[in-house]
N, C-alpha and C. Protein backbone atom coordinates (compact mmCIF):
# COMPACT_ATOMS: atom_id res chain seq x y z
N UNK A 1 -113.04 -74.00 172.04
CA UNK A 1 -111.60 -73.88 171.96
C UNK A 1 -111.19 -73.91 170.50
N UNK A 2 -110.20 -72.98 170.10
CA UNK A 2 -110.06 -72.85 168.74
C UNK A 2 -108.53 -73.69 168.61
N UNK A 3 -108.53 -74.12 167.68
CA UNK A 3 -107.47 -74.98 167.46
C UNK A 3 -106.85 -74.30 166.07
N UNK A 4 -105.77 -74.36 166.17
CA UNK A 4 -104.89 -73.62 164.77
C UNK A 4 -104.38 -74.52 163.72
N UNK A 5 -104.27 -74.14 162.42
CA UNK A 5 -103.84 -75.16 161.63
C UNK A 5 -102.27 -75.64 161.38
N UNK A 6 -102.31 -77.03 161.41
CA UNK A 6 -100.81 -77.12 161.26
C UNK A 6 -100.25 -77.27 159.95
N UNK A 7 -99.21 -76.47 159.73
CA UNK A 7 -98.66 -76.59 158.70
C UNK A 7 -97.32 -77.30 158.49
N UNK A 8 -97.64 -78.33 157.26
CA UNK A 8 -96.65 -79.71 157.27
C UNK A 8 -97.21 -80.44 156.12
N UNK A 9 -96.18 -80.60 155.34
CA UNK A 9 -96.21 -81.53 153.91
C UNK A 9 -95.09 -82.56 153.75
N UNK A 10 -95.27 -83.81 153.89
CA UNK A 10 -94.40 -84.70 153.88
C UNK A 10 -93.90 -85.34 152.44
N UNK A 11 -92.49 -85.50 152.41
CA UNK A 11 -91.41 -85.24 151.09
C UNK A 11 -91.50 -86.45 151.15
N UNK A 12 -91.66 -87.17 149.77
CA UNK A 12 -90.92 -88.61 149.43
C UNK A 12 -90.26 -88.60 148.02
N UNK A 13 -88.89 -88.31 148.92
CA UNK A 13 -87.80 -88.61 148.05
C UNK A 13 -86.67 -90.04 147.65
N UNK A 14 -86.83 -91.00 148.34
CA UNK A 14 -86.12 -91.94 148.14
C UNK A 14 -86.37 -93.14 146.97
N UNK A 15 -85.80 -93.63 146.52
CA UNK A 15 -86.31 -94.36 145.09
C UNK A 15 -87.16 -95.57 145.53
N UNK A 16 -87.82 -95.71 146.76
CA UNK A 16 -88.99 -97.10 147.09
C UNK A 16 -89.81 -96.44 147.51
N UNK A 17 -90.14 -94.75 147.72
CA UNK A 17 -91.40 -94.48 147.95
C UNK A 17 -91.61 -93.92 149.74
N UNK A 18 -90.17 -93.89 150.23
CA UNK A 18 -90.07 -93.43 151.37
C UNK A 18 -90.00 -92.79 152.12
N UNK A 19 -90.83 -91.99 152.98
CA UNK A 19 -91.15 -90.57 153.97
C UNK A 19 -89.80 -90.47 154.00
N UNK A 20 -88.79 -89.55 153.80
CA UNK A 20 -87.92 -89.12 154.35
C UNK A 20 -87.87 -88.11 155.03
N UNK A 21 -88.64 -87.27 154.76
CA UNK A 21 -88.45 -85.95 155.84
C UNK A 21 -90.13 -85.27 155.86
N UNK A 22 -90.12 -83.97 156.37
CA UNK A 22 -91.43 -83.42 156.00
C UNK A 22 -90.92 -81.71 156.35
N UNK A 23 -91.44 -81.25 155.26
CA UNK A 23 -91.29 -79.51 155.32
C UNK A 23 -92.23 -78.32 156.51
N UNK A 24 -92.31 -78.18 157.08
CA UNK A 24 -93.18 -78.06 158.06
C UNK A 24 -93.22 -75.70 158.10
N UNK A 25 -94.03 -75.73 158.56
CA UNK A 25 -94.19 -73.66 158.63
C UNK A 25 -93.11 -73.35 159.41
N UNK A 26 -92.59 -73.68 160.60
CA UNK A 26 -91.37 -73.67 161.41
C UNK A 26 -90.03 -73.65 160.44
N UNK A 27 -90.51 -74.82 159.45
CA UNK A 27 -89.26 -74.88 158.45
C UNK A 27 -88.80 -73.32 157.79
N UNK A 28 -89.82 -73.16 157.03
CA UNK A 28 -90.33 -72.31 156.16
C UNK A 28 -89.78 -70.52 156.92
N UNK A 29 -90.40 -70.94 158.16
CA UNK A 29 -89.96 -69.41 158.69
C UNK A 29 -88.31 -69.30 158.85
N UNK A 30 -87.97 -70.45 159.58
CA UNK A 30 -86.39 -70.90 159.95
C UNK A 30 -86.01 -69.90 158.66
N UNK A 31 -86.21 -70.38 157.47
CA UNK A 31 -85.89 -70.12 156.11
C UNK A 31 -85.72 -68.77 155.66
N UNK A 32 -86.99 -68.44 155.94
CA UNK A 32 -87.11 -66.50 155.35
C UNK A 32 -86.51 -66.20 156.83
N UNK A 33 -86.25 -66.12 157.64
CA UNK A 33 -85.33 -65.28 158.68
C UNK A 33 -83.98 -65.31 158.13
N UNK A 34 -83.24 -66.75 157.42
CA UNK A 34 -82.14 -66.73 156.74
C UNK A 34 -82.02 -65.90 155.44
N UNK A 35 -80.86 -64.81 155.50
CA UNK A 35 -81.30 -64.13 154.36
C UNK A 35 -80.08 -64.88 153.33
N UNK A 36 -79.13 -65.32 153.64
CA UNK A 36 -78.14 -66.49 152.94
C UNK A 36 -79.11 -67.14 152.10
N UNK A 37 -80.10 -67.91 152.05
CA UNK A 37 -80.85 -69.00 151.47
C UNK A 37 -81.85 -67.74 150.60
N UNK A 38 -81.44 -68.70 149.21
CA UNK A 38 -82.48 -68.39 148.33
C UNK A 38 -83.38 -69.38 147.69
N UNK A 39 -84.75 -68.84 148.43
CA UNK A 39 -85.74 -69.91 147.98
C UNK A 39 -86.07 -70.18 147.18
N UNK A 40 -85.59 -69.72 145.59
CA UNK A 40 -86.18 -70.04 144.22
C UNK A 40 -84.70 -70.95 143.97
N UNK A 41 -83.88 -71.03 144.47
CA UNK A 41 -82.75 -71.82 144.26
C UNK A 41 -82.31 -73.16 145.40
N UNK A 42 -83.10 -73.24 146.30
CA UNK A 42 -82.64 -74.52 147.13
C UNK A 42 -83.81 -75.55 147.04
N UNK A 43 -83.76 -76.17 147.21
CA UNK A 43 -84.88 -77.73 146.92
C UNK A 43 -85.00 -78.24 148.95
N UNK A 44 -86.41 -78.61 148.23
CA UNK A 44 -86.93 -78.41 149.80
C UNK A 44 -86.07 -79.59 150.48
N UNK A 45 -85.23 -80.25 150.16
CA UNK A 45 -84.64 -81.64 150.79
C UNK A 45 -83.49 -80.84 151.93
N UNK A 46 -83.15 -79.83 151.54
CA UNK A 46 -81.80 -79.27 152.08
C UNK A 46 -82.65 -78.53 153.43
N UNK A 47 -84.28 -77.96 153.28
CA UNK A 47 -84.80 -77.34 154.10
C UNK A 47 -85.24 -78.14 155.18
N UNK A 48 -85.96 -79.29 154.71
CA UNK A 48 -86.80 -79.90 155.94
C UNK A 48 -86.11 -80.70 156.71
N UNK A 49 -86.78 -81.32 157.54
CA UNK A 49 -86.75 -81.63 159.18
C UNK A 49 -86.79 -83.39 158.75
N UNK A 50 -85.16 -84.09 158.49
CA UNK A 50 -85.57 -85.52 158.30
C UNK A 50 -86.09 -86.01 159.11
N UNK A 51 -86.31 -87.23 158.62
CA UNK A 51 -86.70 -88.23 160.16
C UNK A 51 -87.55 -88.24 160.65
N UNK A 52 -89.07 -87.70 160.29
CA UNK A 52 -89.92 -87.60 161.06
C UNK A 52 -90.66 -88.63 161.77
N UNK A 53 -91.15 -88.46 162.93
CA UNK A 53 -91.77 -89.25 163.78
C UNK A 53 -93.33 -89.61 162.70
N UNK A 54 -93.30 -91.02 162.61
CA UNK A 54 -94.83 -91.72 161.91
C UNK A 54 -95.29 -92.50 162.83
N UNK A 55 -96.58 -92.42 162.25
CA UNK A 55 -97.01 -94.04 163.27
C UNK A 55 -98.03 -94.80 161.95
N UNK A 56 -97.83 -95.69 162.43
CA UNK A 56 -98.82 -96.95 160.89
C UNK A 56 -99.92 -96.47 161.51
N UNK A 57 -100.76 -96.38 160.06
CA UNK A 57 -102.62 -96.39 160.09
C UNK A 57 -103.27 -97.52 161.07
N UNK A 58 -102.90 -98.62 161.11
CA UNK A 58 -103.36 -99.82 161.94
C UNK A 58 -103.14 -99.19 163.68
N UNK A 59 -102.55 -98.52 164.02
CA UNK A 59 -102.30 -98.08 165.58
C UNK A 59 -103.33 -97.36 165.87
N UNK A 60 -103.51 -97.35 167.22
CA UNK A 60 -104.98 -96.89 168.00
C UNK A 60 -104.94 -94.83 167.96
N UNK A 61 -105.37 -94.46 168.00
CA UNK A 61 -105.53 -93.22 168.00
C UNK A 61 -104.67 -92.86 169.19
N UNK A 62 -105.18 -93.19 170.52
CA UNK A 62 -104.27 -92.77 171.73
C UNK A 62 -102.42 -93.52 171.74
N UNK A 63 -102.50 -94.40 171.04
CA UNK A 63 -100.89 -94.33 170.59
C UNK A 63 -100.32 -93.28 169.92
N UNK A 64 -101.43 -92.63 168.96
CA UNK A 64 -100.50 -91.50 168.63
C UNK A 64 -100.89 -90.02 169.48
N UNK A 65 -101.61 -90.06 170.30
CA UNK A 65 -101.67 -89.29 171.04
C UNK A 65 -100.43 -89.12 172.28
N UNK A 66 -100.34 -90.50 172.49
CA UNK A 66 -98.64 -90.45 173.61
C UNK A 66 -97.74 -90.06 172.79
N UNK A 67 -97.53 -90.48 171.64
CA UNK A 67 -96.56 -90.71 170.81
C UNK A 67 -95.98 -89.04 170.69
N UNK A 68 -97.46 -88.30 170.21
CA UNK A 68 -97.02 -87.07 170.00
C UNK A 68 -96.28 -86.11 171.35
N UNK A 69 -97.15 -86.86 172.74
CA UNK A 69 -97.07 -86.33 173.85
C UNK A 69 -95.73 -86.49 174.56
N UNK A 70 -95.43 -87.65 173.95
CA UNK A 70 -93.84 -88.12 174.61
C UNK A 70 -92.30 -87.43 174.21
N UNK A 71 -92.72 -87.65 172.63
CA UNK A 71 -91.95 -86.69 171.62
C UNK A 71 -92.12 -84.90 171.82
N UNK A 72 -93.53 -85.10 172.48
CA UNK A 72 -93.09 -82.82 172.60
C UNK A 72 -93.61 -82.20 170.90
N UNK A 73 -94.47 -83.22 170.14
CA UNK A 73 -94.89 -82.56 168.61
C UNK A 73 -95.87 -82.25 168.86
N UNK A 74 -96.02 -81.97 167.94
CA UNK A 74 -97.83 -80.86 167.26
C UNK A 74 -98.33 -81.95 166.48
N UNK A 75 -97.49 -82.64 165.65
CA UNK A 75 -98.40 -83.16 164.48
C UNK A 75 -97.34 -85.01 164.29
N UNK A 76 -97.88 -85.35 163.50
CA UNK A 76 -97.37 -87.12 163.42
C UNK A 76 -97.88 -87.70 162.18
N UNK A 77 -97.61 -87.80 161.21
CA UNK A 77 -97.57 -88.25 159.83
C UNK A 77 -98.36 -89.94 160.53
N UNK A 78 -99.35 -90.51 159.51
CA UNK A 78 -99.70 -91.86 159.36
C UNK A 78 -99.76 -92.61 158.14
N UNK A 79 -98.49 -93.39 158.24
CA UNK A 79 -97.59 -94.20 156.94
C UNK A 79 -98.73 -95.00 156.99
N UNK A 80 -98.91 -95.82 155.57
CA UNK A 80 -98.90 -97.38 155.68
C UNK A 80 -97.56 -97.90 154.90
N UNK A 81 -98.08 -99.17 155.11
CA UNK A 81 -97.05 -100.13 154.10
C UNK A 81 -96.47 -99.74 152.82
């Protein structure tokens, strides 16, 4: 079974070092379909997807397996402290 790659880079913009959002290929396309938005002129904060769903490094693998499954994602960022 071939599995595809996901595309997703997580932004830390807040002044303590904090995931705030993550830019994701979905983003990106959203983007070039908009012909309003010019990408050498907007900063990726205005583009991406805040809020993303994390789970801490210390959690079991199948927590983030529901986690992703419950939520309906592809992918799940793993914060630490």
């Amino acid at each position: 079974r071939r599995v595809q790659g996901i595309g997703l880079v997580g932004v830390l913009v807040d002044g303590d070092g904090q995931l705030v959002g993550v830019f994701t290929d979905g983003d990106l396309r959203r983007t070039l379909d908009d012909a309003s938005v010019d990408l050498r002129a907007t900063p990726v904060t205005a583009l991406m997807t805040a809020n993303p769903r994390t789970i801490s490094a210390d959690k079991l693998a199948i927590e983030a397996a529901q986690m992703m499954e419950a939520h309906k994602i592809s992918a799940l960022l793993v914060v630490d402290e």
